[in-house]
Structures are given as C-alpha cells and as structure tokens.
C-alpha atoms as a PDB file:
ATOM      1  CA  UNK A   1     -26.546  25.007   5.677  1.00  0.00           C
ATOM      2  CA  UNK A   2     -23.594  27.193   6.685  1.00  0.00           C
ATOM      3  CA  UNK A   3     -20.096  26.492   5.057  1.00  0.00           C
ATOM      4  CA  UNK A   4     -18.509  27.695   8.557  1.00  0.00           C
ATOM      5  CA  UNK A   5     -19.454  27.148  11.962  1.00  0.00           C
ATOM      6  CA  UNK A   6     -17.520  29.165  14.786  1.00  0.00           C
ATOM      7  CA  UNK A   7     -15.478  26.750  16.579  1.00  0.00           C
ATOM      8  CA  UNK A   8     -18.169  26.809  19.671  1.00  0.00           C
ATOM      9  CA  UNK A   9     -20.748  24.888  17.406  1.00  0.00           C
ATOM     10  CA  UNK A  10     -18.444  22.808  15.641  1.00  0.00           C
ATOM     11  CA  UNK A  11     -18.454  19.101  16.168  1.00  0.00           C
ATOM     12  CA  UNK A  12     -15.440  17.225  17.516  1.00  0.00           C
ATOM     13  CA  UNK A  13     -13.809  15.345  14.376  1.00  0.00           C
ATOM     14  CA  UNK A  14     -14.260  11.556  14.049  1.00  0.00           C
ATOM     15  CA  UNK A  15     -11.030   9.241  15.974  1.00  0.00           C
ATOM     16  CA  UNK A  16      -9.224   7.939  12.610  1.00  0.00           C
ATOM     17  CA  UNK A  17     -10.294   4.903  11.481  1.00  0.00           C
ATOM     18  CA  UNK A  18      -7.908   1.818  11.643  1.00  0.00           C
ATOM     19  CA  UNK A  19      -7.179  -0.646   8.105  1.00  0.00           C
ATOM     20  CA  UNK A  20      -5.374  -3.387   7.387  1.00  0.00           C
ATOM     21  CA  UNK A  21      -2.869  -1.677   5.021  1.00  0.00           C
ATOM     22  CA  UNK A  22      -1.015  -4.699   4.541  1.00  0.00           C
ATOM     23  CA  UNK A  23      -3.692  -6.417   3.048  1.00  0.00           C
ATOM     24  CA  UNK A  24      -3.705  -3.616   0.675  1.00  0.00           C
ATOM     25  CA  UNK A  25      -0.089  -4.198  -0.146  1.00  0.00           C
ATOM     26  CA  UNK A  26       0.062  -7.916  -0.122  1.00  0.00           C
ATOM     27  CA  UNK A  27      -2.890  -8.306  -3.131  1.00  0.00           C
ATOM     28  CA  UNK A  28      -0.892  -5.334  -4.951  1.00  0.00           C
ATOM     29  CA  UNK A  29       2.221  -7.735  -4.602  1.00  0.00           C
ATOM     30  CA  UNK A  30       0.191 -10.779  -5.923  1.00  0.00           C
ATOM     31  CA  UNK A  31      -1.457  -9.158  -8.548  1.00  0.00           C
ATOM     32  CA  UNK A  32       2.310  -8.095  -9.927  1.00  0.00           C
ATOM     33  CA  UNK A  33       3.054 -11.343  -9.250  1.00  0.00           C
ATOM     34  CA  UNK A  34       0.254 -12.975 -11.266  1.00  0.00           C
ATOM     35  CA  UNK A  35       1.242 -10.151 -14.571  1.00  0.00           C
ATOM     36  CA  UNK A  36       5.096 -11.275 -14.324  1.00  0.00           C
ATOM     37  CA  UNK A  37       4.096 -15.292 -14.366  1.00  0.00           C
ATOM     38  CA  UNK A  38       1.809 -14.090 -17.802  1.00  0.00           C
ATOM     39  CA  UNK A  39       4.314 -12.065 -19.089  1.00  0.00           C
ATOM     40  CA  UNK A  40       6.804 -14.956 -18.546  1.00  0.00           C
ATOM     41  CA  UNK A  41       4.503 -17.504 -20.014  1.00  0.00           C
ATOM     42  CA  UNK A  42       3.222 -15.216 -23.364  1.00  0.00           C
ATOM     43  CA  UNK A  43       6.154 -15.916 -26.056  1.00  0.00           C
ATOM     44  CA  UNK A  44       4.689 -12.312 -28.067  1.00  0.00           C
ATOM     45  CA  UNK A  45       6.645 -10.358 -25.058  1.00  0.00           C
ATOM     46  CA  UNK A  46       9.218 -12.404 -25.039  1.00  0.00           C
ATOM     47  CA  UNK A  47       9.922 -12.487 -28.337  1.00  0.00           C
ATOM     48  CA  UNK A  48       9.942  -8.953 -29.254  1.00  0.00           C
ATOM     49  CA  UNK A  49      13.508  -7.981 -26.952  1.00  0.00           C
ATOM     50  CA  UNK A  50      11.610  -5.559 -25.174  1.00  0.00           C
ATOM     51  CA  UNK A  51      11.633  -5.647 -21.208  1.00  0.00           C
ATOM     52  CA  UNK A  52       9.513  -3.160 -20.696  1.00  0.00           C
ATOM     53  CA  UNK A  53       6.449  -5.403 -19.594  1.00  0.00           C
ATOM     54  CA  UNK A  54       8.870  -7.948 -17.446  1.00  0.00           C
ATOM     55  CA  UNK A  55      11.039  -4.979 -16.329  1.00  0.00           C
ATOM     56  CA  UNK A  56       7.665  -3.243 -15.048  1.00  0.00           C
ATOM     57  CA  UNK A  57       6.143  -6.605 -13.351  1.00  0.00           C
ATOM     58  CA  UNK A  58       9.632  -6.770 -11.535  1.00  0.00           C
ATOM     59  CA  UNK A  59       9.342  -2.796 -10.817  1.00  0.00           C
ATOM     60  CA  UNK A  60       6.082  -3.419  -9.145  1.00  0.00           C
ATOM     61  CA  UNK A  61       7.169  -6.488  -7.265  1.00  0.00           C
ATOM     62  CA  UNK A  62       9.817  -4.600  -5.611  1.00  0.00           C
ATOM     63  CA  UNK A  63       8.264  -1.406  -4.706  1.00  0.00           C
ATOM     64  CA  UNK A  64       5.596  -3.400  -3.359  1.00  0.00           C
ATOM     65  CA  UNK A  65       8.173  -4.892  -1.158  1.00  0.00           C
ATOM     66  CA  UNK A  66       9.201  -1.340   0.164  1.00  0.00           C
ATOM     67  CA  UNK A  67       5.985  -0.594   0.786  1.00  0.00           C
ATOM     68  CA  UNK A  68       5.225  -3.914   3.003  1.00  0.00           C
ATOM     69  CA  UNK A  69       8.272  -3.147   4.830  1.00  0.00           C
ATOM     70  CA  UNK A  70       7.218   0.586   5.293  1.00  0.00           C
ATOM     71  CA  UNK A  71       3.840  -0.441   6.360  1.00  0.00           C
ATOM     72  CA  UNK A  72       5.270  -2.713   9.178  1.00  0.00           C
ATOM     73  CA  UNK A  73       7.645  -0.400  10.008  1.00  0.00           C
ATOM     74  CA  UNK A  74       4.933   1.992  10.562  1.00  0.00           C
ATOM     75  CA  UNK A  75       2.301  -0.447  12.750  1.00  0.00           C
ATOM     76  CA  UNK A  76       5.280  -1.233  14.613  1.00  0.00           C
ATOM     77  CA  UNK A  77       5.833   2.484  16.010  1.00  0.00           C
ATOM     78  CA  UNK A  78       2.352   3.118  16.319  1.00  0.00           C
ATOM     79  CA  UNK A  79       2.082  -0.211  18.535  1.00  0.00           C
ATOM     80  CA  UNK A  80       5.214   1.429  20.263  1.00  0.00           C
ATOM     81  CA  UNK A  81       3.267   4.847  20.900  1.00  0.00           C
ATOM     82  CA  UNK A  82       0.406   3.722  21.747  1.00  0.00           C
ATOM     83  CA  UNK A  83       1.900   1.295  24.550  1.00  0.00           C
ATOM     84  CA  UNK A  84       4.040   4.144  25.877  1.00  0.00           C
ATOM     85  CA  UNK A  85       0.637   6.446  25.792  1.00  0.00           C
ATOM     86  CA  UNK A  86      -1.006   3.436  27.983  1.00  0.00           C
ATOM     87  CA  UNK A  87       1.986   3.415  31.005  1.00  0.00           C
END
C-alpha cells in the first residue's frame, strides 16, 4: 500500500460529519455541577479553608458556560451560511 497517491488516484475526502456539540457541553456542565453540590455537601473540604476544589467546580461551571454560548454562537452562523449558500 502506497503512502502517496498522485492527486489523479486520490479519493475525494469524506463531507464532515455533523454532532451535537452541545450535548457535549451540557453533560460537561452537569457533571461540574454534580462535583460542586459534593464538594458543598463533604464538611473535609470545607473544613480545611482551602477553595481550591469549590473554586475549580465553579471554574468549570463557568467555562462551560462560554463554551455553550460559543457553540451556539457557532450553529447559529453555520445555519446562517448554509441558508445564504441555499438562495
């Protein structure tokens, strides 16, 4: 099997494949979600002054919030191009 083909032989890539990337974000959000109610409800972290594990649950919450908004953001132009593409 050759590692390059001239472009004559090659094969036409694959059309990209669409996903539900808010999905992805949303259980990322509810898994933080689910950490910060446990680190909440442990006394051990609360009791020891540190915030690292709260201040990371909250950390995670919030990016995960940029990240929904970016994904909509993002299906929202693509909706955009692809309806300007159609007329």
């Amino acid at each position: 099997m050759p590692l390059f083909l001239p472009p004559s032989k090659a094969k036409p890539p694959p059309p990209p494949m669409r996903t539900d990337d808010r999905r992805a974000v949303l259980v990322g959000l509810g898994v933080w979600a689910v950490l910060l109610v446990v680190a909440l409800a442990v006394p051990e972290v609360r009791s020891t002054g540190e915030g690292r594990w709260l201040g990371s649950c909250i950390a995670g919450l919030a990016l995960g919030l940029v990240g929904l908004a970016y994904v909509h953001r993002r299906e929202r132009r693509s909706r955009r191009r692809a309806e300007r593409w159609r007329a």
